[in-house]
PDB file of N, CA and C in Angstrom:
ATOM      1  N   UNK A   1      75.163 121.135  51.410  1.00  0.00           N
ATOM      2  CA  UNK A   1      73.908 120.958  52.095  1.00  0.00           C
ATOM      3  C   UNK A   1      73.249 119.629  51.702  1.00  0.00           C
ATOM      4  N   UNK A   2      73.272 119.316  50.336  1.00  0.00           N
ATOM      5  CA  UNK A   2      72.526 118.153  50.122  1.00  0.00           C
ATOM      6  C   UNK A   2      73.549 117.221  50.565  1.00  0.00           C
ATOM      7  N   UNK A   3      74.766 116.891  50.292  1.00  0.00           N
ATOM      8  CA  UNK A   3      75.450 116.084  51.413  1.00  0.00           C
ATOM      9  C   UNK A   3      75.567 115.829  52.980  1.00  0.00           C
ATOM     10  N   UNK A   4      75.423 117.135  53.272  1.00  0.00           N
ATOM     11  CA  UNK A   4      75.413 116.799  54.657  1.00  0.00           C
ATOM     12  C   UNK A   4      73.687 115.831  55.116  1.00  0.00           C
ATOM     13  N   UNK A   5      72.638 116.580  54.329  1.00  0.00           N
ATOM     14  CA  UNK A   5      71.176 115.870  54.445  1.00  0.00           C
ATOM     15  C   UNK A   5      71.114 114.237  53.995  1.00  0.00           C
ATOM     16  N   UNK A   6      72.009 114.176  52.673  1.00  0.00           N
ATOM     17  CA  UNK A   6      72.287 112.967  52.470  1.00  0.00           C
ATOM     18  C   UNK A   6      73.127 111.995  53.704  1.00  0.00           C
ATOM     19  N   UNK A   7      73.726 112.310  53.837  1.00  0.00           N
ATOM     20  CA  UNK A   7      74.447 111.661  55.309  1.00  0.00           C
ATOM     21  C   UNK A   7      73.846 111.345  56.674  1.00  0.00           C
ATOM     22  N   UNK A   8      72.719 112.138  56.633  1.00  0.00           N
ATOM     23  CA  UNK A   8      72.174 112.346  57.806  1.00  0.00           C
ATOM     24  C   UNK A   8      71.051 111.215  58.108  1.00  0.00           C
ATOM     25  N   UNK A   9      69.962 111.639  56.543  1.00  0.00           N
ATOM     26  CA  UNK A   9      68.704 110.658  56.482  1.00  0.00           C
ATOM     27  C   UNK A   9      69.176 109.525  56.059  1.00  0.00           C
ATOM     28  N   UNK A  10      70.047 109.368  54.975  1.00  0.00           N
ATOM     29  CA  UNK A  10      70.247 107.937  54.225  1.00  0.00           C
ATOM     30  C   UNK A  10      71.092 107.315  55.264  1.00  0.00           C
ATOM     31  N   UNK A  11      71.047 106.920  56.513  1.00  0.00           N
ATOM     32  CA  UNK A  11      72.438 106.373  57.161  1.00  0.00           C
ATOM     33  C   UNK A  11      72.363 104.542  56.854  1.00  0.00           C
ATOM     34  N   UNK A  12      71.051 104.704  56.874  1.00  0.00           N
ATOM     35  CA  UNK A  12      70.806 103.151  56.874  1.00  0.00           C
ATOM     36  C   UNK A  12      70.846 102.278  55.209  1.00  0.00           C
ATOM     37  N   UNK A  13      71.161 103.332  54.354  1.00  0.00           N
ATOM     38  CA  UNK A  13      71.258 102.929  53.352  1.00  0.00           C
ATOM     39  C   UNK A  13      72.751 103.101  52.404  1.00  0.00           C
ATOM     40  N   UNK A  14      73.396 103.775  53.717  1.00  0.00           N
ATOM     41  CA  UNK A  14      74.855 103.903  52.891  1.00  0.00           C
ATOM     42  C   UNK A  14      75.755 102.859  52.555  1.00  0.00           C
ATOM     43  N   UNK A  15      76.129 101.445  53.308  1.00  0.00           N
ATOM     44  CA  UNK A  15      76.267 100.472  53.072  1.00  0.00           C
ATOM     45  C   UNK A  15      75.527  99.672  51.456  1.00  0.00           C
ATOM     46  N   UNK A  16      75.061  99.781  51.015  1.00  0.00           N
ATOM     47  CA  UNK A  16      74.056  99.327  49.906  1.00  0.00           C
ATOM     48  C   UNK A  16      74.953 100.464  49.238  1.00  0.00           C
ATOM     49  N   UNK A  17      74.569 101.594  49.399  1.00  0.00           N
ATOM     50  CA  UNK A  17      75.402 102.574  48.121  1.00  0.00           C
ATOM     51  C   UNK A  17      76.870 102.126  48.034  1.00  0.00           C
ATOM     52  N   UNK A  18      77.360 102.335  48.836  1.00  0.00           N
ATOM     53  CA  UNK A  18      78.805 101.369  48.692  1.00  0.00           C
ATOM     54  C   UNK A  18      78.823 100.584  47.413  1.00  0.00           C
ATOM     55  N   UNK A  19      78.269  99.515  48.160  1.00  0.00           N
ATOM     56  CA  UNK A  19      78.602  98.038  47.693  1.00  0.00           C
ATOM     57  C   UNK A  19      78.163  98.601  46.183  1.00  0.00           C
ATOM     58  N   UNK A  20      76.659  99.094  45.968  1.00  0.00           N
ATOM     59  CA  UNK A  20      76.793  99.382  44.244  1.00  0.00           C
ATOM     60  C   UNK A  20      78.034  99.979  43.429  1.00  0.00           C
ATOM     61  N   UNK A  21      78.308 101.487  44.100  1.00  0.00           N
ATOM     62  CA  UNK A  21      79.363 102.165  43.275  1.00  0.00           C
ATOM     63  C   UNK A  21      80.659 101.147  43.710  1.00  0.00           C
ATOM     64  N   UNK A  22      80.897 100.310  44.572  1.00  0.00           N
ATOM     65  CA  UNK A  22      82.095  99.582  44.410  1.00  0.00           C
ATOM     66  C   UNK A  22      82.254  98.502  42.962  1.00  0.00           C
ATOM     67  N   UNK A  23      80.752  97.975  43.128  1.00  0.00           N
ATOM     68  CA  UNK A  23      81.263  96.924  42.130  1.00  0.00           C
ATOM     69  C   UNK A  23      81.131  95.374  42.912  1.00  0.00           C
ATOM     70  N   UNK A  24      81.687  95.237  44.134  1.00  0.00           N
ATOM     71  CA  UNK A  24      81.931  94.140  44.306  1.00  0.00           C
ATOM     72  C   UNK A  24      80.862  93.369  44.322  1.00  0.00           C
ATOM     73  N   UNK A  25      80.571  92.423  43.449  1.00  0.00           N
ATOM     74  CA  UNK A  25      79.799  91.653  43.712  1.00  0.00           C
ATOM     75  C   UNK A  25      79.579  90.362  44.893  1.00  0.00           C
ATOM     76  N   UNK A  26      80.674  90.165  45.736  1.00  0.00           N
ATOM     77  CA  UNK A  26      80.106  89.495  47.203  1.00  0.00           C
ATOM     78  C   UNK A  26      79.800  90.542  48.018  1.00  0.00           C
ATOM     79  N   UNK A  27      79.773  91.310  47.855  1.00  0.00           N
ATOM     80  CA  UNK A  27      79.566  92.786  48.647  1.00  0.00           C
ATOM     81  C   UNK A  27      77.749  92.873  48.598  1.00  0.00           C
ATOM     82  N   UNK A  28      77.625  92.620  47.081  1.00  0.00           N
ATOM     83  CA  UNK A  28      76.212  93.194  46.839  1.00  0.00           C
ATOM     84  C   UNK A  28      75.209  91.597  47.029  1.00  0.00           C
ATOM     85  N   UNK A  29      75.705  90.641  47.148  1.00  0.00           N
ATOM     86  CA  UNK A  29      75.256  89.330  47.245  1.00  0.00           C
ATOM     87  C   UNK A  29      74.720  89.085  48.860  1.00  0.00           C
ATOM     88  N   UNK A  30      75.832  89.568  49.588  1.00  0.00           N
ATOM     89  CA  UNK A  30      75.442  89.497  51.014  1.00  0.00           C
ATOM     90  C   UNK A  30      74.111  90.685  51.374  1.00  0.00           C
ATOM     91  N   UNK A  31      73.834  91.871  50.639  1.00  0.00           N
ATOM     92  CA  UNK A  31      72.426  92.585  50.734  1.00  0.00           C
ATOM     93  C   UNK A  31      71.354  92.129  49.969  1.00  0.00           C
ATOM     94  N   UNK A  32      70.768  91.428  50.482  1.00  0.00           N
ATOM     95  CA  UNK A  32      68.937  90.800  50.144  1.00  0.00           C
ATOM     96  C   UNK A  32      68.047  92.142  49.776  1.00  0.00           C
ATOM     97  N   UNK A  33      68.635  92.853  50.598  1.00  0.00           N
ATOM     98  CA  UNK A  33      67.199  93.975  50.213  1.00  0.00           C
ATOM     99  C   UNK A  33      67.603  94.479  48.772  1.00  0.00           C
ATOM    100  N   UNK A  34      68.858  94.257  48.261  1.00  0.00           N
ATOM    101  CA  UNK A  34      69.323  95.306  46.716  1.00  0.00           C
ATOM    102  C   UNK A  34      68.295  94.190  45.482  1.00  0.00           C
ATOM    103  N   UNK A  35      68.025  92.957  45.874  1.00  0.00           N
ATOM    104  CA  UNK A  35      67.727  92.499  44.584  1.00  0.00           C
ATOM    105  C   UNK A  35      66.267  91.488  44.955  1.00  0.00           C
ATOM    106  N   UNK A  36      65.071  91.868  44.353  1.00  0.00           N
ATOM    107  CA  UNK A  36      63.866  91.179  44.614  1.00  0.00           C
ATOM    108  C   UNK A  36      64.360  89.283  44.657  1.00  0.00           C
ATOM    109  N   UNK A  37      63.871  88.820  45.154  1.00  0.00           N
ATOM    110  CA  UNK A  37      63.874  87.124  45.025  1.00  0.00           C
ATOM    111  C   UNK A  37      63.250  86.768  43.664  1.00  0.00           C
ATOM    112  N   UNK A  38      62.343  87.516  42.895  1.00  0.00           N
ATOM    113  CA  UNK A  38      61.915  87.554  41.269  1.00  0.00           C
ATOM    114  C   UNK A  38      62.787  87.551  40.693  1.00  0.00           C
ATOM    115  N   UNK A  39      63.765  88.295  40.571  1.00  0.00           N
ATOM    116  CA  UNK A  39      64.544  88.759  39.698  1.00  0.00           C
ATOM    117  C   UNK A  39      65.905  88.077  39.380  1.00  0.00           C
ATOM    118  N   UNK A  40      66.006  87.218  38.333  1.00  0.00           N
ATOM    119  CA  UNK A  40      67.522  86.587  37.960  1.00  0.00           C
ATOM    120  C   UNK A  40      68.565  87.412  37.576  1.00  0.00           C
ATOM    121  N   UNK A  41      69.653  87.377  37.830  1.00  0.00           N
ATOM    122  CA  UNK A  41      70.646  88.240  37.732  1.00  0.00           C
ATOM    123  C   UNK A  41      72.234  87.171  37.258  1.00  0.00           C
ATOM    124  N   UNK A  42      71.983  86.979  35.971  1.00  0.00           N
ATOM    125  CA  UNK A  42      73.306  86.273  35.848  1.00  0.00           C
ATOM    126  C   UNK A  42      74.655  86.917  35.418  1.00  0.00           C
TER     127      UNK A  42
END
């Protein structure tokens, strides 16, 4: 149940979950919304 609800509401955010639990970092570079413009990340 909470998967299927998860699937349902989060659609627009499943891409972003990806890219975190993948790892890839050009993955997570190409999403602006995952990391404030404040924030350095080396």
């Amino acid at each position: 149940m909470i998967t299927k609800a998860a699937n349902e509401n989060l659609k627009l955010i499943q891409p972003m979950i990806r890219a975190l639990r993948s790892g890839d970092t050009d993955r997570l570079n190409m999403i602006k919304d995952l990391k404030p413009d404040w924030l350095s990340m080396n």
